[in-house]
N, C-alpha and C. Protein backbone atom coordinates (compact mmCIF):
# COMPACT_ATOMS: atom_id res chain seq x y z
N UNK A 1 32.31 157.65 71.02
CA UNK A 1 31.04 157.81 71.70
C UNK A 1 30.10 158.80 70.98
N UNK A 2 30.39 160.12 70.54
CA UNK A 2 29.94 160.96 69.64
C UNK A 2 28.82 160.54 68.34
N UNK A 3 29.54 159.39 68.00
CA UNK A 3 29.09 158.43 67.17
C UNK A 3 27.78 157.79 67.13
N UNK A 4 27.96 157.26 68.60
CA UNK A 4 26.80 156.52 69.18
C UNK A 4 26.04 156.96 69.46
N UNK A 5 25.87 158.19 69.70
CA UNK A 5 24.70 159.14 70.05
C UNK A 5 24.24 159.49 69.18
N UNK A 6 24.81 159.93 68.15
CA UNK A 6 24.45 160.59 66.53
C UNK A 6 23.69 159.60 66.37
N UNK A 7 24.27 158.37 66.23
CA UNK A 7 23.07 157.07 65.33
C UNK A 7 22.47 156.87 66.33
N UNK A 8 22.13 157.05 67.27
CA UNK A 8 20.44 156.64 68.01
C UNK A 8 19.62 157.93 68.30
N UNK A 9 20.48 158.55 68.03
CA UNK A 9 19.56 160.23 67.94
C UNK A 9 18.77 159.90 66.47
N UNK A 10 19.48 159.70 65.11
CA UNK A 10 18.99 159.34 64.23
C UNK A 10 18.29 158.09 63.87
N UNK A 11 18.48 157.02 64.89
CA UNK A 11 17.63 155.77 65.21
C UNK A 11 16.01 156.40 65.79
N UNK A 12 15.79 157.08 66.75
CA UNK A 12 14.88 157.68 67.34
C UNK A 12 14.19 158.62 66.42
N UNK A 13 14.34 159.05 65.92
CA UNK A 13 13.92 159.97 64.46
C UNK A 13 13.51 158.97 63.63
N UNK A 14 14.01 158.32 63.10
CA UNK A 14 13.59 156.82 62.50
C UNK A 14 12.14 156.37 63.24
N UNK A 15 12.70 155.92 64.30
CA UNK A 15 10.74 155.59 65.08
C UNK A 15 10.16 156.40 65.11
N UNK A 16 10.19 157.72 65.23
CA UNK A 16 9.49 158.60 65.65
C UNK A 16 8.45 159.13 64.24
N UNK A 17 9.38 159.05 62.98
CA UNK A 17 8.89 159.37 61.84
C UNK A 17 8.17 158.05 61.48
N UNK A 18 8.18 157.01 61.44
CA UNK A 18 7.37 155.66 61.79
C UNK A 18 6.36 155.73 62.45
N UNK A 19 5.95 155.98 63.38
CA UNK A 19 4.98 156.55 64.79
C UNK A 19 4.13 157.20 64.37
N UNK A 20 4.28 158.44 63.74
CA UNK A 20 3.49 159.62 63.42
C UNK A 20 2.90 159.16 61.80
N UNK A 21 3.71 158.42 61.00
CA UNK A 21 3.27 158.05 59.95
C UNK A 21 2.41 157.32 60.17
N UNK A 22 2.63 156.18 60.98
CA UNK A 22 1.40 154.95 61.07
C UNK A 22 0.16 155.76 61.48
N UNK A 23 0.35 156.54 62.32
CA UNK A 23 -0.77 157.02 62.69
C UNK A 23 -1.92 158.19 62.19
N UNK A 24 -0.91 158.91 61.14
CA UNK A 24 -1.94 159.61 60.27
C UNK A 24 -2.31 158.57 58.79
N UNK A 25 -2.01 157.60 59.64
CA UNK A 25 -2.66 156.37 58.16
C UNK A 25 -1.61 155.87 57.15
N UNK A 26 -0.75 156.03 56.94
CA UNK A 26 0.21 155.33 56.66
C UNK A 26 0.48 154.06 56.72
N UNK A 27 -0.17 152.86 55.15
CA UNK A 27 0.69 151.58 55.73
C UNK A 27 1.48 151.06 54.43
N UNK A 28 1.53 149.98 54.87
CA UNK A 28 2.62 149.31 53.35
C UNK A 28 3.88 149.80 53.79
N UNK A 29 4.32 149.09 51.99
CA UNK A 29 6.27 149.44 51.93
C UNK A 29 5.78 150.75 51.96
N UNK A 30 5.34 151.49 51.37
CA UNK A 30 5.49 153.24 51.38
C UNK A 30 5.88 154.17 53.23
N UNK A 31 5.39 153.28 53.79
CA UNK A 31 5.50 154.37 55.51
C UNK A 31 7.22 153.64 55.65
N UNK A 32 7.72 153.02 55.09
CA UNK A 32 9.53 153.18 55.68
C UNK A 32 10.21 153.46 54.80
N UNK A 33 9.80 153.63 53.56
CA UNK A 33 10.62 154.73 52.59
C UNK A 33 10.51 155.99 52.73
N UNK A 34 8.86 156.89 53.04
CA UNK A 34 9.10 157.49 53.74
C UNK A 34 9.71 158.30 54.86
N UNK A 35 9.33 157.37 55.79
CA UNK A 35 10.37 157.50 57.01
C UNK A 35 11.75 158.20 57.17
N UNK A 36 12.14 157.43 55.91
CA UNK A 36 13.72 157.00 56.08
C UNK A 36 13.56 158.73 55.09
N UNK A 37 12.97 158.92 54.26
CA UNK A 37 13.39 160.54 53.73
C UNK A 37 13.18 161.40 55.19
N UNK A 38 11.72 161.38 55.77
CA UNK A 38 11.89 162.44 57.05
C UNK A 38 12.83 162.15 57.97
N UNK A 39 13.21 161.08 58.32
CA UNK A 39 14.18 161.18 59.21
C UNK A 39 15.39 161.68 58.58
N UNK A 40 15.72 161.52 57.49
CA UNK A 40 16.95 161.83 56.80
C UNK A 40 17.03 163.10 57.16
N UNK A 41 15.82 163.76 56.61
CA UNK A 41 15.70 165.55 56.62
C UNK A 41 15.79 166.37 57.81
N UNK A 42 14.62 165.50 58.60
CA UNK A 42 14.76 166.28 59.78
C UNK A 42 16.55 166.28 60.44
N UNK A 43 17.11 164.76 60.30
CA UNK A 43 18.20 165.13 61.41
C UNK A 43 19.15 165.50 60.68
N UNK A 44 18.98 166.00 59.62
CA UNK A 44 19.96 167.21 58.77
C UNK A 44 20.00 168.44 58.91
N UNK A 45 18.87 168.48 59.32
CA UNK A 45 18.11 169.83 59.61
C UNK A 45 18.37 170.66 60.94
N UNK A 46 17.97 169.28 62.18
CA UNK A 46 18.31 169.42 63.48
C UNK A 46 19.50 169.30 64.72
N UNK A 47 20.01 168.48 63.69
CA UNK A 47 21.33 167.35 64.51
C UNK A 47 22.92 167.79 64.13
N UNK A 48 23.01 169.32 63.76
CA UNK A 48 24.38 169.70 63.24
C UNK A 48 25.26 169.52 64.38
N UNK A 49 25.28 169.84 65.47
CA UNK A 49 25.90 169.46 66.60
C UNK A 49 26.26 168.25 66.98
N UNK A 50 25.71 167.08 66.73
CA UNK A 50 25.87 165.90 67.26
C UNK A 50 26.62 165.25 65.83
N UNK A 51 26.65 165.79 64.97
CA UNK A 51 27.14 165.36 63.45
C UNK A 51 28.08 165.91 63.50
N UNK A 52 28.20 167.54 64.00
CA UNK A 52 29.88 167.83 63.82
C UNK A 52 31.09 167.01 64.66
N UNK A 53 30.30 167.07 66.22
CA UNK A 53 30.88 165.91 66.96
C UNK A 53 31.40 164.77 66.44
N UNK A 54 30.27 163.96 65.74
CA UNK A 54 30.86 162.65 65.46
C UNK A 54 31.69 162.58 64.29
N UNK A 55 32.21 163.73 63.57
CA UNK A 55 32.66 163.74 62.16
C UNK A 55 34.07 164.18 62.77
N UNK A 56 33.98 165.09 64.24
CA UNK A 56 35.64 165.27 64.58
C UNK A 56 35.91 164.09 65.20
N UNK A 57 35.33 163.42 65.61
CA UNK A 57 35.76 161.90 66.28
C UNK A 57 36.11 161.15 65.26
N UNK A 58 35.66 160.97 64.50
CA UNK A 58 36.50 160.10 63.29
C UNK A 58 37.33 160.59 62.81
N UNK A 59 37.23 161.54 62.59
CA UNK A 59 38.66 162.42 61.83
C UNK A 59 39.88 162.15 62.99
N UNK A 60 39.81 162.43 64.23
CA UNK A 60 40.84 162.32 65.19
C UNK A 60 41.42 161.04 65.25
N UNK A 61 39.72 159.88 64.94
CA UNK A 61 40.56 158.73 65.46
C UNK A 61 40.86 157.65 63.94
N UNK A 62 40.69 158.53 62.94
CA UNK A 62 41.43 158.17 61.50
C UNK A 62 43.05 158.31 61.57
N UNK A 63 43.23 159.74 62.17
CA UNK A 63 44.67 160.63 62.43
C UNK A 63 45.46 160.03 63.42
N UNK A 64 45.01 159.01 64.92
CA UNK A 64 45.87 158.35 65.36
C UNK A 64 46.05 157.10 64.69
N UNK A 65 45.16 156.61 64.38
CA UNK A 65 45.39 155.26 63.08
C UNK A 65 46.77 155.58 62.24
N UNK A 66 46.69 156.63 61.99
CA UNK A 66 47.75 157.30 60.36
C UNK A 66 48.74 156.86 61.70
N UNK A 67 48.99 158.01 62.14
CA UNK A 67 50.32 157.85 63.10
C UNK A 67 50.31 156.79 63.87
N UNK A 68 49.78 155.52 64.46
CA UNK A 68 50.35 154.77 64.55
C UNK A 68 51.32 153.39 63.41
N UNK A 69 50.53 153.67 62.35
CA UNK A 69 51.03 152.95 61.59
C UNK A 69 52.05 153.99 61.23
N UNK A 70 52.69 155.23 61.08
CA UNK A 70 53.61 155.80 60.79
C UNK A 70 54.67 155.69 61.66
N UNK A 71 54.74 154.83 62.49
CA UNK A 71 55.73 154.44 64.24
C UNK A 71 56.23 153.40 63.61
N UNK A 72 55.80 152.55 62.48
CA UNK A 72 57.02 151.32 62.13
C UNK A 72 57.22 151.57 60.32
N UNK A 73 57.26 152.12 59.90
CA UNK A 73 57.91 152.70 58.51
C UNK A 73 58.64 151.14 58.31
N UNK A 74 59.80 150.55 59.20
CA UNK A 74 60.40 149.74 58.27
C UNK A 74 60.08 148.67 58.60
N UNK A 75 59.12 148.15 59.04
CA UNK A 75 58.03 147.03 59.24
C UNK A 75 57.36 147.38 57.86
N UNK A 76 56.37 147.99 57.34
CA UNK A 76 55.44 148.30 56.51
C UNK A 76 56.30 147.81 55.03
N UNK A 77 57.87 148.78 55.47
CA UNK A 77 58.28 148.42 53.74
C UNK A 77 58.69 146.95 53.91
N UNK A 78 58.95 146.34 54.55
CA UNK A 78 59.40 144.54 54.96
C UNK A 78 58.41 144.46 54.45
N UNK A 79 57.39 144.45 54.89
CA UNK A 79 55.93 143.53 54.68
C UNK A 79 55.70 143.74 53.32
N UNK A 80 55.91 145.32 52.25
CA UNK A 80 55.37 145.22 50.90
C UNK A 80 56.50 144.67 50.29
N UNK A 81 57.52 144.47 50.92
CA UNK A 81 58.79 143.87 50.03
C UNK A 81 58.36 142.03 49.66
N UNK A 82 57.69 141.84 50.91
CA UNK A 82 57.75 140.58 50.97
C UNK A 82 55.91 140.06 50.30
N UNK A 83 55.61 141.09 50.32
CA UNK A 83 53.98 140.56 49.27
C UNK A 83 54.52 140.78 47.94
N UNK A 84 55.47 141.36 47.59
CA UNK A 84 55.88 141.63 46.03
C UNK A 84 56.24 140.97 45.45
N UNK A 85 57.72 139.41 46.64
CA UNK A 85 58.15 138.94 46.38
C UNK A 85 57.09 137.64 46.10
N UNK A 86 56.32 137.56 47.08
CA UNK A 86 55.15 136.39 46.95
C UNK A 86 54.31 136.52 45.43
N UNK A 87 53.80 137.81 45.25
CA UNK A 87 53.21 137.78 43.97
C UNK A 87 54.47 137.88 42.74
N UNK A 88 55.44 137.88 43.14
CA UNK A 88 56.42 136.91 41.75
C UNK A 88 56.27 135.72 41.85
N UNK A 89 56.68 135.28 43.16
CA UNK A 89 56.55 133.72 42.66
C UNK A 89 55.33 133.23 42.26
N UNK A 90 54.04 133.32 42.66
CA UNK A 90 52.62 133.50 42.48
C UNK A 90 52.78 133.26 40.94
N UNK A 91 53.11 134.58 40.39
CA UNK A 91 53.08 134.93 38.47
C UNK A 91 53.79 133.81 38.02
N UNK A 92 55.09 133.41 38.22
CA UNK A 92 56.17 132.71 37.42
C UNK A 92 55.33 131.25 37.61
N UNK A 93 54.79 130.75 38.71
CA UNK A 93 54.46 129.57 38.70
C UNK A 93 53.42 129.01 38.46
N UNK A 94 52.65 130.00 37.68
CA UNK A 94 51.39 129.53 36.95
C UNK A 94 51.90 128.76 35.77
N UNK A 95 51.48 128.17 35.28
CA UNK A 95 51.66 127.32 33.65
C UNK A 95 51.48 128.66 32.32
C-alpha cells in the first residue's frame, strides 16, 4: 500500500507540474519533459517519508519472497536437476 500512495503522490505532482506549466504558457513536447524534471525534483525533495515507506515495503516483501522459496530447498534442487537434464538432451539432439 505504501507504494500506492508514493506513485499517486508522485502522479499528482506530475499534474500539478503540468497545470502550472500550461498556464504560465507552456506548450508543445517541451511542457512534459519538463514536468517530468519538476516533478522528479520536487518529490525528491518533498516525499522522503512516503519513499522511505515504500522502499521498507519492498524490502520486507522481497524478504518474505526469499523465505518462502527457502521452505522447499529440495523442490528447487529437483527442479534445477531436472532443467539441466532437459538442456542435455536439448544440446545432444541438435544435428
Amino acid at each position: 500500500m505504501p507504494l500506492f500512495i508514493y506513485s499517486l503522490l508522485r502522479l499528482a505532482l506530475f499534474g500539478g507540474a503540468i497545470g502550472l506549466l500550461y498556464l504560465a504558457g507552456m506548450r508543445g513536447w517541451l511542457l512534459p519533459v519538463v514536468a517530468v524534471v519538476v516533478a522528479m525534483t520536487v518529490s525528491y525533495l518533498t516525499l522522503r517519508r512516503p519513499r522511505d515507506a515504500a522502499t521498507q515495503w519492498m524490502a520486507a516483501r522481497a524478504d518474505r519472497r526469499r523465505a518462502e522459496r527457502a521452505v522447499f530447498p529440495k523442490i528447487d534442487a529437483d527442479a534445477e536437476h531436472e532443467d539441466a537434464q532437459l538442456d542435455e538432451e536439448l544440446r545432444t539432439d541438435r544435428p
